[in-house]
Protein backbone atom coordinates (compact mmCIF):
# COMPACT_ATOMS: atom_id res chain seq x y z
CA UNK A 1 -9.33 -91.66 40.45
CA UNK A 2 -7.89 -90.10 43.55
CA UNK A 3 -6.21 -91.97 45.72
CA UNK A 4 -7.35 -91.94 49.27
CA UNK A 5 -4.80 -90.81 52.12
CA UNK A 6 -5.10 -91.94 55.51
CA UNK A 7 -6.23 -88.85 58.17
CA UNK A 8 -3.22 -89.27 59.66
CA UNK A 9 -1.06 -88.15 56.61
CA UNK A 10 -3.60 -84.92 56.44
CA UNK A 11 -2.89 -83.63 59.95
CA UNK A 12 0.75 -84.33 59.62
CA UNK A 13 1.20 -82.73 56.74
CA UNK A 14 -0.71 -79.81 58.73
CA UNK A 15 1.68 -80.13 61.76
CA UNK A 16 4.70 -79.84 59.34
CA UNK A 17 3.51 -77.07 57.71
CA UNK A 18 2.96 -75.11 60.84
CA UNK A 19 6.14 -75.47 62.33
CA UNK A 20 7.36 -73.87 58.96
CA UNK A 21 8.55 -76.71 57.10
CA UNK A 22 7.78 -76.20 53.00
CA UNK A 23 5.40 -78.05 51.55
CA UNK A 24 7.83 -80.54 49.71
CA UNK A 25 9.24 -81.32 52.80
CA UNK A 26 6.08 -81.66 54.38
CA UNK A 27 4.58 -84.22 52.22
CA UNK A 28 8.03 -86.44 52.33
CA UNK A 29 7.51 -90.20 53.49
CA UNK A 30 5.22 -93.32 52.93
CA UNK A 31 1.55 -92.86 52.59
CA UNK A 32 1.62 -89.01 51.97
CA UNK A 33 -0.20 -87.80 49.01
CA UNK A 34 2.26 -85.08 46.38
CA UNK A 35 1.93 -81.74 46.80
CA UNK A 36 -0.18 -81.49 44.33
CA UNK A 37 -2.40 -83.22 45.60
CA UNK A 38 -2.45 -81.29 48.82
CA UNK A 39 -3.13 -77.95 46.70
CA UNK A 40 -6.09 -79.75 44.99
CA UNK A 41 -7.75 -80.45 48.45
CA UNK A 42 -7.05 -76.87 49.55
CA UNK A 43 -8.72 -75.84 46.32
CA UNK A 44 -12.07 -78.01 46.31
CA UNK A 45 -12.20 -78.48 50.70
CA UNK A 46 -12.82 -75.64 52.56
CA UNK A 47 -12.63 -76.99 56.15
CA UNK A 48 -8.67 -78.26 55.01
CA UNK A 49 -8.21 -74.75 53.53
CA UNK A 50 -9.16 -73.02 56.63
CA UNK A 51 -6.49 -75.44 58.29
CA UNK A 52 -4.00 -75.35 56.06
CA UNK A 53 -3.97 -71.64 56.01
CA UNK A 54 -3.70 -71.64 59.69
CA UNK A 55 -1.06 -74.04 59.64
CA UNK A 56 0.92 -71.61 56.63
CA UNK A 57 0.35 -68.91 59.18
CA UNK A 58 2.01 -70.39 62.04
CA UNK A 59 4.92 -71.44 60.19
CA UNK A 60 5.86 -68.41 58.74
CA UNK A 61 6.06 -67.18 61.86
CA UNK A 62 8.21 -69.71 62.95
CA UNK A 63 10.12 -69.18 59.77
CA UNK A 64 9.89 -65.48 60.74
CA UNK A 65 11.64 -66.25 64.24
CA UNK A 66 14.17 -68.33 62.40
CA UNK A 67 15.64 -65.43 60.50
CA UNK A 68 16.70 -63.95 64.15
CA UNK A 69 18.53 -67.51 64.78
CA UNK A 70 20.13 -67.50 61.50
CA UNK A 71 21.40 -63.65 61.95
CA UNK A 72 22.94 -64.30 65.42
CA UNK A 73 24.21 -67.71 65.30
CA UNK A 74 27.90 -66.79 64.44
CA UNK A 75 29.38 -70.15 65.26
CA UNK A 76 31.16 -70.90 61.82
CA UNK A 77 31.44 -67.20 60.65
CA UNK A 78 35.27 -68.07 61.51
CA UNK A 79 37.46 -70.69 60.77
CA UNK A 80 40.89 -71.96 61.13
CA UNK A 81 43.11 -72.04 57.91
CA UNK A 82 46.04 -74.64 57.54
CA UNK A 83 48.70 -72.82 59.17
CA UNK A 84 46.15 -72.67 62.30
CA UNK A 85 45.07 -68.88 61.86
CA UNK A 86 41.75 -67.84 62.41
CA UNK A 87 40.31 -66.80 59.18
CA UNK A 88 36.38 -65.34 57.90
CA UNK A 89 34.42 -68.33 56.77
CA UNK A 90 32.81 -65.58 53.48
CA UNK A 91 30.61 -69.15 52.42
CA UNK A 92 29.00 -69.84 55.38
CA UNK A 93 28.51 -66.09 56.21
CA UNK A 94 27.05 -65.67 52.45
CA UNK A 95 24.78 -68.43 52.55
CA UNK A 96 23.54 -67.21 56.25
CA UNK A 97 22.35 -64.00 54.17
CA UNK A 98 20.78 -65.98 51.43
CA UNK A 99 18.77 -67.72 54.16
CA UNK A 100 17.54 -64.42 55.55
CA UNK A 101 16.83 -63.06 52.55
CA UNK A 102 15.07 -65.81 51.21
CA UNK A 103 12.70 -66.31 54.25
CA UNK A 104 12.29 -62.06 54.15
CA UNK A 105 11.50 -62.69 50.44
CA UNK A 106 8.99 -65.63 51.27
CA UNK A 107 7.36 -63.79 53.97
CA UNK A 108 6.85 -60.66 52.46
CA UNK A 109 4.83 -62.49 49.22
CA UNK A 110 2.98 -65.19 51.89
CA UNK A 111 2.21 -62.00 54.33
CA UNK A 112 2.70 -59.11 53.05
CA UNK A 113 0.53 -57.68 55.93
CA UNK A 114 2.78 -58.37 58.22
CA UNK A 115 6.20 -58.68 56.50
CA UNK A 116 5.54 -56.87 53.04
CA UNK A 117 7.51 -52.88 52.33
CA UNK A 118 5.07 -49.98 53.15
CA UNK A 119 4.80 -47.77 50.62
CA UNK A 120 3.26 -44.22 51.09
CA UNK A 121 2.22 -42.23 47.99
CA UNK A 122 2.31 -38.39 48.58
CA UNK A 123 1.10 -35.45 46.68
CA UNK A 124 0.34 -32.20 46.59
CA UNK A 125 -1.67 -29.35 44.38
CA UNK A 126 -0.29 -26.43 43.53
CA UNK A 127 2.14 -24.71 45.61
CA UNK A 128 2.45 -27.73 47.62
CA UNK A 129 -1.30 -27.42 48.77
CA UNK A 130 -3.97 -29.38 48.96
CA UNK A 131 -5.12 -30.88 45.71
CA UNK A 132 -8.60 -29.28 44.59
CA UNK A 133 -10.41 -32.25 43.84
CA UNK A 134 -13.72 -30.65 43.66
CA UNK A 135 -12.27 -28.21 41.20
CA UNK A 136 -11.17 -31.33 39.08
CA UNK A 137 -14.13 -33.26 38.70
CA UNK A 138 -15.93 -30.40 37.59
CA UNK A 139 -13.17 -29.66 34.97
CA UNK A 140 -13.00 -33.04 34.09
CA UNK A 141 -17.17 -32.86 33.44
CA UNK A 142 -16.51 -29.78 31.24
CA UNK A 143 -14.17 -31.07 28.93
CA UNK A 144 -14.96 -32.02 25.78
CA UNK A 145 -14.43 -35.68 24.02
CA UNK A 146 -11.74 -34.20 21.59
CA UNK A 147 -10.09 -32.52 25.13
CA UNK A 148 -10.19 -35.49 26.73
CA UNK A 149 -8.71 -37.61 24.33
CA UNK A 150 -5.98 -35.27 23.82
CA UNK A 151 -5.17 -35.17 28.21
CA UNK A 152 -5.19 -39.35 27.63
CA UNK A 153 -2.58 -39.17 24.95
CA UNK A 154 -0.30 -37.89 27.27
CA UNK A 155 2.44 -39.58 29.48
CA UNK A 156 0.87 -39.80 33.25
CA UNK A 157 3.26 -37.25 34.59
CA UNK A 158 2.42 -34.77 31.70
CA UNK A 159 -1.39 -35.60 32.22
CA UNK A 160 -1.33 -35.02 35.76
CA UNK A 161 0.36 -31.72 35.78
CA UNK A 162 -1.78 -30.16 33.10
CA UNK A 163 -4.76 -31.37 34.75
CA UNK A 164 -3.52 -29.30 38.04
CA UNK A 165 -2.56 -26.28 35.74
CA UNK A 166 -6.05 -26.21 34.44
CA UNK A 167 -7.51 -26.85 37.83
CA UNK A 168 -6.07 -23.81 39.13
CA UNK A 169 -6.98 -21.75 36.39
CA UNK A 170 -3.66 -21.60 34.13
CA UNK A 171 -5.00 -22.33 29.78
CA UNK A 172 -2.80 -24.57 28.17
CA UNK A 173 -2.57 -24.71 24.27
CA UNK A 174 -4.64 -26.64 22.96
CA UNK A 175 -7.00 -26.84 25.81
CA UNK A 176 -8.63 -23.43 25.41
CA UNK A 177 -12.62 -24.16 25.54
């Protein structure tokens, strides 16, 4: 049986959350339920799923902010060694770019929206032209099951360029009608 938390721990779990606290942290102290328990409610209650998202949202950008503090806070990139010069603190400055790159990481998977890589996927038909799609499918219709089974037995790349070559008129061996 379930144990029943109070409201209270709910909402501050969801105020913890949004100012971009994890949710181990978040559920820290007496009366909270485990984080498990929290993912279980997000799972089978859709009014504290709608909240909790809202709350993940809000933190990340918070946690998103953070990674500007963390880049320009240079206060103990330099320290003083024992004969008093002023030397590179390399630890602190490492661990500053494990912070950033762990929040970047984070963010990218939680939002990748917002903070995910953009990839664009370019290509081309023959010549560099456009790609004659129309002339494709109607290839593609005409081939027969012994021709198409031998285009799927090849590596993508190899697949894709004799498709092309056939599209634009060129015979290869093997694929003569």
């Amino acid at each position: 049986m379930m144990r029943k938390h109070p409201r209270r721990s709910w909402n501050l779990i969801l105020e913890r959350l949004s100012r971009g606290e994890t949710l181990q942290k978040a559920v820290r102290g007496e009366n909270m339920p485990r984080h498990n328990t929290v993912i279980k409610r997000v799972r089978n209650d859709k009014e504290f799923a709608g909240r909790y998202m809202i709350a993940r949202e809000i933190g990340y950008t918070i946690m998103a902010d953070g990674i500007i503090d963390i880049a320009d806070d240079g206060a103990r990139d330099y320290g003083v060694d024992d004969k008093g010069r002023e030397v590179v603190n390399k630890e602190h400055i490492l661990r500053s770019r494990v912070r950033i790159d762990t929040r970047k990481w984070l963010l990218a998977k939680a939002l990748p929206k917002i903070y995910g890589d953009r990839f664009a996927l370019e290509a081309s038909g023959p010549g560099g032209g456009p790609i004659p799609v129309a002339g494709l499918v109607g290839l593609v219709a005409s081939l027969s099951p012994e021709q198409v089974r031998e285009l799927m037995a090849l590596p993508p790349e190899e697949r894709q360029a004799r498709l092309l070559a056939l599209a634009s008129g060129d015979k290869k061996p093997g694929m003569d009608e």
